[in-house]
PDB file of N, CA and C in Angstrom:
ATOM      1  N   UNK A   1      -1.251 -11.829 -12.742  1.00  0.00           N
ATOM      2  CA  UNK A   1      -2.227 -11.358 -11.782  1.00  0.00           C
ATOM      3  C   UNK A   1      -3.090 -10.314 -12.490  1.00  0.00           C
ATOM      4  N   UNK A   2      -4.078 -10.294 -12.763  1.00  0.00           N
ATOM      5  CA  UNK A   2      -4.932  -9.774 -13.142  1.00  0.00           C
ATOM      6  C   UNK A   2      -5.701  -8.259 -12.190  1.00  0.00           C
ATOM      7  N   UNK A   3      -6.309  -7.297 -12.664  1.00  0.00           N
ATOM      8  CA  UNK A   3      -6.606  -5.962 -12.491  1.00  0.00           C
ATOM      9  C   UNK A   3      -7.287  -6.313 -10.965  1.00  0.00           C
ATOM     10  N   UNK A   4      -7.836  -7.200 -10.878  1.00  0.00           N
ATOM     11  CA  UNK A   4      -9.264  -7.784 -10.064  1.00  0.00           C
ATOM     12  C   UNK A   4      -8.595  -7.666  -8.589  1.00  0.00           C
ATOM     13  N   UNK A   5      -7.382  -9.078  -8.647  1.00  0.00           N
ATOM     14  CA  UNK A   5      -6.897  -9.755  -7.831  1.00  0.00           C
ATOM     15  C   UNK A   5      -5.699  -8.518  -7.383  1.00  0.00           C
ATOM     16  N   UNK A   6      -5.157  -7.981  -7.817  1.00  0.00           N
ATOM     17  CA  UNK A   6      -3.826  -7.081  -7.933  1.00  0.00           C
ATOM     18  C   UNK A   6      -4.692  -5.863  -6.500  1.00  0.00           C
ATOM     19  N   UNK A   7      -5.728  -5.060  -7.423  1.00  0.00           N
ATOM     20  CA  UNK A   7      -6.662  -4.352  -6.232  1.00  0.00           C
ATOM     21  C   UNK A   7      -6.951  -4.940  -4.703  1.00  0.00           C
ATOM     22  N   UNK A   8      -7.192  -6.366  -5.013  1.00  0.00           N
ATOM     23  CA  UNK A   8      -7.488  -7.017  -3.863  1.00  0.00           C
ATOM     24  C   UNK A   8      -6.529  -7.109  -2.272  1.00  0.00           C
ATOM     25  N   UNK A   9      -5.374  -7.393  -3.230  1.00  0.00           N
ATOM     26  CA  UNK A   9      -4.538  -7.389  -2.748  1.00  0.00           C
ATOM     27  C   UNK A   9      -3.737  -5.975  -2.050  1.00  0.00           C
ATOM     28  N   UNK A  10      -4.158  -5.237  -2.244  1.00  0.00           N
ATOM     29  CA  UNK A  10      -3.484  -3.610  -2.211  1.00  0.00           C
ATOM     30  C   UNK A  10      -5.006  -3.982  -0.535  1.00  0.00           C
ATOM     31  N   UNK A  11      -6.002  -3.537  -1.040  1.00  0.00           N
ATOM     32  CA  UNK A  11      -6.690  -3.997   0.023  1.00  0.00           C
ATOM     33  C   UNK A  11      -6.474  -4.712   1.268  1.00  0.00           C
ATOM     34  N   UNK A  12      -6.109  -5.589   1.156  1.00  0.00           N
ATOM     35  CA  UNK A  12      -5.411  -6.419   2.013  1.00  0.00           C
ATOM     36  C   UNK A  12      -4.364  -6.217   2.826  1.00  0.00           C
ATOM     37  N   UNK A  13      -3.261  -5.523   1.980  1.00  0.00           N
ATOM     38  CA  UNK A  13      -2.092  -5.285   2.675  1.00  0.00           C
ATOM     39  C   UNK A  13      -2.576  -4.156   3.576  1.00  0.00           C
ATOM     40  N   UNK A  14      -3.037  -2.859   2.944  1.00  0.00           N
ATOM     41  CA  UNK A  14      -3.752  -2.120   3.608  1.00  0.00           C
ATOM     42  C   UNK A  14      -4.479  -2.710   5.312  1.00  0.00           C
ATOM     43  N   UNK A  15      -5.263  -3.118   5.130  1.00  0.00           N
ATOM     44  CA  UNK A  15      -5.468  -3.948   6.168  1.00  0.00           C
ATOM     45  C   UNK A  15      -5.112  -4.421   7.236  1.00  0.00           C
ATOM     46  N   UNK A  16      -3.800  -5.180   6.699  1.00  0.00           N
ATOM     47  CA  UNK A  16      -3.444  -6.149   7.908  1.00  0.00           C
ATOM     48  C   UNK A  16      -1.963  -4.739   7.975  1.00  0.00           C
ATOM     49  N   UNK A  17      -1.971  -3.419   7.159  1.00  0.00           N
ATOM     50  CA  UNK A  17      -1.001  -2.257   7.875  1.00  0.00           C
ATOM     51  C   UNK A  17      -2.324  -1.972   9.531  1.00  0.00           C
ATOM     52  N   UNK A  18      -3.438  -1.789   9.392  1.00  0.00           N
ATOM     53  CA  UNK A  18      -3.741  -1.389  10.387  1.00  0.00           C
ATOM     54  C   UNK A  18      -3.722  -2.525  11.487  1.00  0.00           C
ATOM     55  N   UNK A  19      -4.768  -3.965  11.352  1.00  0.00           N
ATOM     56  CA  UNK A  19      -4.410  -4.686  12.300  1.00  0.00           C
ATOM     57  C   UNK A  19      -3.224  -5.143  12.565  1.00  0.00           C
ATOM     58  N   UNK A  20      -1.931  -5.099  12.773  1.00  0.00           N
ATOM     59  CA  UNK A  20      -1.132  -5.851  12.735  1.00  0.00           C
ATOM     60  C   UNK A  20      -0.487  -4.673  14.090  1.00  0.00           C
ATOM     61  N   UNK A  21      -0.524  -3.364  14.190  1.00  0.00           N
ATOM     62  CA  UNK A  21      -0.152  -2.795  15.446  1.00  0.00           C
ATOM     63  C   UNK A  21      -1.534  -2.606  16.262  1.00  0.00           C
ATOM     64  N   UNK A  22      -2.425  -2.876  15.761  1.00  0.00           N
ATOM     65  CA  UNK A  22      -4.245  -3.317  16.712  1.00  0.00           C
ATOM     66  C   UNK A  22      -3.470  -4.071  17.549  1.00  0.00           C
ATOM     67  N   UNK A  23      -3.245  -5.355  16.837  1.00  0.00           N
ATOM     68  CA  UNK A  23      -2.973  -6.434  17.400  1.00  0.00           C
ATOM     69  C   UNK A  23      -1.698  -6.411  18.702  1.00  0.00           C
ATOM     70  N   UNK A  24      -0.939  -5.459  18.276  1.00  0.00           N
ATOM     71  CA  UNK A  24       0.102  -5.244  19.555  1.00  0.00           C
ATOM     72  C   UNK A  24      -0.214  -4.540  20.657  1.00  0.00           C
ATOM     73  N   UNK A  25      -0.790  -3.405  19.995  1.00  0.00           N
ATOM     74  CA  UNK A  25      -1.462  -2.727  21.024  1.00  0.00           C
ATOM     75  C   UNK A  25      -2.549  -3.461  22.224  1.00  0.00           C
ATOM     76  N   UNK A  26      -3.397  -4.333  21.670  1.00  0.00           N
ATOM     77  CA  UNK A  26      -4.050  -5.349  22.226  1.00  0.00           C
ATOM     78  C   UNK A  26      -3.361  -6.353  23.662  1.00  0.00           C
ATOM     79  N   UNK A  27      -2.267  -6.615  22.485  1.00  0.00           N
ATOM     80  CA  UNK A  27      -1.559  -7.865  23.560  1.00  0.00           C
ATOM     81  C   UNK A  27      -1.055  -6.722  25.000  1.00  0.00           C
ATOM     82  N   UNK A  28      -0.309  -5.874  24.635  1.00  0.00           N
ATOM     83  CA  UNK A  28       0.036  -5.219  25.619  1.00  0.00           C
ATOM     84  C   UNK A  28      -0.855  -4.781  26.601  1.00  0.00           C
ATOM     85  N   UNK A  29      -1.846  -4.178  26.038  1.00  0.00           N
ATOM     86  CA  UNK A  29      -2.854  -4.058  27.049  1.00  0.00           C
ATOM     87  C   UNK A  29      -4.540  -4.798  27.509  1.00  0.00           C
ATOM     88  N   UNK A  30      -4.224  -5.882  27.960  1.00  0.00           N
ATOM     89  CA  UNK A  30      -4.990  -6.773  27.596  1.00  0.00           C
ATOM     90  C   UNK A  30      -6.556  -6.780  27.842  1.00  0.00           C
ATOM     91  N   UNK A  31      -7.130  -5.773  27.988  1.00  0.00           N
ATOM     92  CA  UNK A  31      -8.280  -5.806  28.777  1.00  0.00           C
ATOM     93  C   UNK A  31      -9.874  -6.876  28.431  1.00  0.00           C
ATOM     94  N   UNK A  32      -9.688  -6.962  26.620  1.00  0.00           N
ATOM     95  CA  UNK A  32     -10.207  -8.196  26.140  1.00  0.00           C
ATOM     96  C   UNK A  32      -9.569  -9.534  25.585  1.00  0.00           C
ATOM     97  N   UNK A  33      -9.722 -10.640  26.357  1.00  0.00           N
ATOM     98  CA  UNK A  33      -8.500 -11.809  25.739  1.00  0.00           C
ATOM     99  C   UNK A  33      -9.369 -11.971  24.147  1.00  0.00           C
ATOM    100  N   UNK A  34     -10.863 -11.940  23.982  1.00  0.00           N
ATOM    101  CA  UNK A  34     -11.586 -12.348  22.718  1.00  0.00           C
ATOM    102  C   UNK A  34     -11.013 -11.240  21.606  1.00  0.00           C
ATOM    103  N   UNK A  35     -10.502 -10.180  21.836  1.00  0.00           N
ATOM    104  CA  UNK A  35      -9.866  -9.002  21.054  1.00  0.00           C
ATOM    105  C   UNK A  35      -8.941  -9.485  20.120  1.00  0.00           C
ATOM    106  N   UNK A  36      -8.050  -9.900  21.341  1.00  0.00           N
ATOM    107  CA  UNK A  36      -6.665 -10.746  20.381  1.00  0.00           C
ATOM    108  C   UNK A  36      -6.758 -11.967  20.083  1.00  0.00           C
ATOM    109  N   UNK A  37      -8.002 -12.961  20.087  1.00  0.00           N
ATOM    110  CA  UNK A  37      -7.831 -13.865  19.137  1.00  0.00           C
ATOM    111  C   UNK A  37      -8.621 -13.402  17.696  1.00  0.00           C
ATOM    112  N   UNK A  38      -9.846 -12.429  18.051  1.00  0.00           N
ATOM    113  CA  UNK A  38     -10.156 -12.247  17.079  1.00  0.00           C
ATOM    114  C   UNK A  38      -9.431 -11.488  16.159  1.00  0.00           C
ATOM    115  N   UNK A  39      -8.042 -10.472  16.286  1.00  0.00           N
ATOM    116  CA  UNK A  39      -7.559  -9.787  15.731  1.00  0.00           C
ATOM    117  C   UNK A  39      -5.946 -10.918  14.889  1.00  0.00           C
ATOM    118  N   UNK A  40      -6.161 -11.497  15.769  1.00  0.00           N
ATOM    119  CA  UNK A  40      -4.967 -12.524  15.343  1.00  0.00           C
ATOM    120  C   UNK A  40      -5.683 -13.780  14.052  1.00  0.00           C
ATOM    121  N   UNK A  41      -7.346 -14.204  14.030  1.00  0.00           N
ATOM    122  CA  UNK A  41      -7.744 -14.809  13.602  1.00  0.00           C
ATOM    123  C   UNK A  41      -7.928 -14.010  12.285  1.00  0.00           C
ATOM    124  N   UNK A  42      -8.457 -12.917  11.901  1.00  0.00           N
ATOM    125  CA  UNK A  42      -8.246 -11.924  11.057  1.00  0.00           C
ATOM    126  C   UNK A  42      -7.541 -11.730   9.972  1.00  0.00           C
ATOM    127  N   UNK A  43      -6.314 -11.457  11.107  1.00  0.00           N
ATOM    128  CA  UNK A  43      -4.624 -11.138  10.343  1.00  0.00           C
ATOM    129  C   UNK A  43      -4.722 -12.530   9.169  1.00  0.00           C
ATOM    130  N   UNK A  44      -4.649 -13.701  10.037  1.00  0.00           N
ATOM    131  CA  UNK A  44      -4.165 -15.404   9.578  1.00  0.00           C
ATOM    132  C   UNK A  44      -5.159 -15.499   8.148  1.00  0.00           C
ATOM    133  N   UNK A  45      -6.405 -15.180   8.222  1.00  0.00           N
ATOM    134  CA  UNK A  45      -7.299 -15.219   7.192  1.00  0.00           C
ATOM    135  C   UNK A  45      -6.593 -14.215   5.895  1.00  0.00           C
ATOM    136  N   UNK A  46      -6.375 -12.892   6.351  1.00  0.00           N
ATOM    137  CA  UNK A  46      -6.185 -12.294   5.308  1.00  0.00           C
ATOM    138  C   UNK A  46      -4.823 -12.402   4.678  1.00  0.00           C
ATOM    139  N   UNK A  47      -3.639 -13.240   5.367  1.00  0.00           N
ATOM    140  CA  UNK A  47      -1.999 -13.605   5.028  1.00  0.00           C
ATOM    141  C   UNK A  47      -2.722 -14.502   4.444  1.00  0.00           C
ATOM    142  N   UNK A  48      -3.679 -15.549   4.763  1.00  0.00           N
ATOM    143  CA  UNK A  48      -3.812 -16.905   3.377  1.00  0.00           C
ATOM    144  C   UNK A  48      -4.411 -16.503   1.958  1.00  0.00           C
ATOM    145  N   UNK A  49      -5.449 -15.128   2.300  1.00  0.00           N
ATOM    146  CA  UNK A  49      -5.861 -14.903   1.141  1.00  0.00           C
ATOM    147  C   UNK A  49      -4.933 -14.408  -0.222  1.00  0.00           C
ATOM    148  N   UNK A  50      -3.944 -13.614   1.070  1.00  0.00           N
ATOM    149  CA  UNK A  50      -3.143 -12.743   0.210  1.00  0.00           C
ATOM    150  C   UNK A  50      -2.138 -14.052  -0.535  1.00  0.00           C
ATOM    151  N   UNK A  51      -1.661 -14.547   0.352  1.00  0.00           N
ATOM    152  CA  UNK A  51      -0.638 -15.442  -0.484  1.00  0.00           C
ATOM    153  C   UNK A  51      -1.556 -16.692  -1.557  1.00  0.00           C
ATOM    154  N   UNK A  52      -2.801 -16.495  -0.965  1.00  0.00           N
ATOM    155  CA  UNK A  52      -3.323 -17.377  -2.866  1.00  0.00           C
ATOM    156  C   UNK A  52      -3.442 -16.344  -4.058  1.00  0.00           C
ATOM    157  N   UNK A  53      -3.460 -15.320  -3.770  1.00  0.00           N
ATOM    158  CA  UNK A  53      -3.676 -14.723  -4.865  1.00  0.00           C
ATOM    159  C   UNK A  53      -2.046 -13.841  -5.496  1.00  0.00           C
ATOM    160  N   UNK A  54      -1.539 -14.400  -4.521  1.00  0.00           N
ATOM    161  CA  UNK A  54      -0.064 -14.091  -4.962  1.00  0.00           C
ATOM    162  C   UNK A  54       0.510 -15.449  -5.397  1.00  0.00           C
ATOM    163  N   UNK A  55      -0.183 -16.703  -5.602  1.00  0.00           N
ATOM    164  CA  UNK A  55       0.434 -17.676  -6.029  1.00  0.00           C
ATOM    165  C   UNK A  55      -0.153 -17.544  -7.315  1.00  0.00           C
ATOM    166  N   UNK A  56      -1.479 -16.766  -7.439  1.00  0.00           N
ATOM    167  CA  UNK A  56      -2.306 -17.172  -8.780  1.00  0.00           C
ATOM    168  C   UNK A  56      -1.976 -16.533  -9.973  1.00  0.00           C
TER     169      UNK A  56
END
């Protein structure tokens, strides 16, 4: 893994540390349903990115 991808990834995790209790906080209190798909659509994007560049 290279300097590039390694950063990227720190990024990322970073990230889905904040959405990932967004996202609970959300479900529990539901006042936008478009909130939690968009926060759930998010998360899913940035777990695929992360795991290609953890395959690469």
């Amino acid at each position: 893994m290279d300097k590039k991808a390694k950063k990227r990834l720190d990024v990322i995790n970073k990230k889905l540390q904040t959405l990932r209790p967004r996202l609970t906080g959300a479900k529990q209190q539901a006042d936008d349903p478009s909130e939690i798909e968009e926060l759930e659509s998010e998360i899913t994007k940035l777990e695929t990115e992360a795991a290609k560049l953890k395959a690469s």
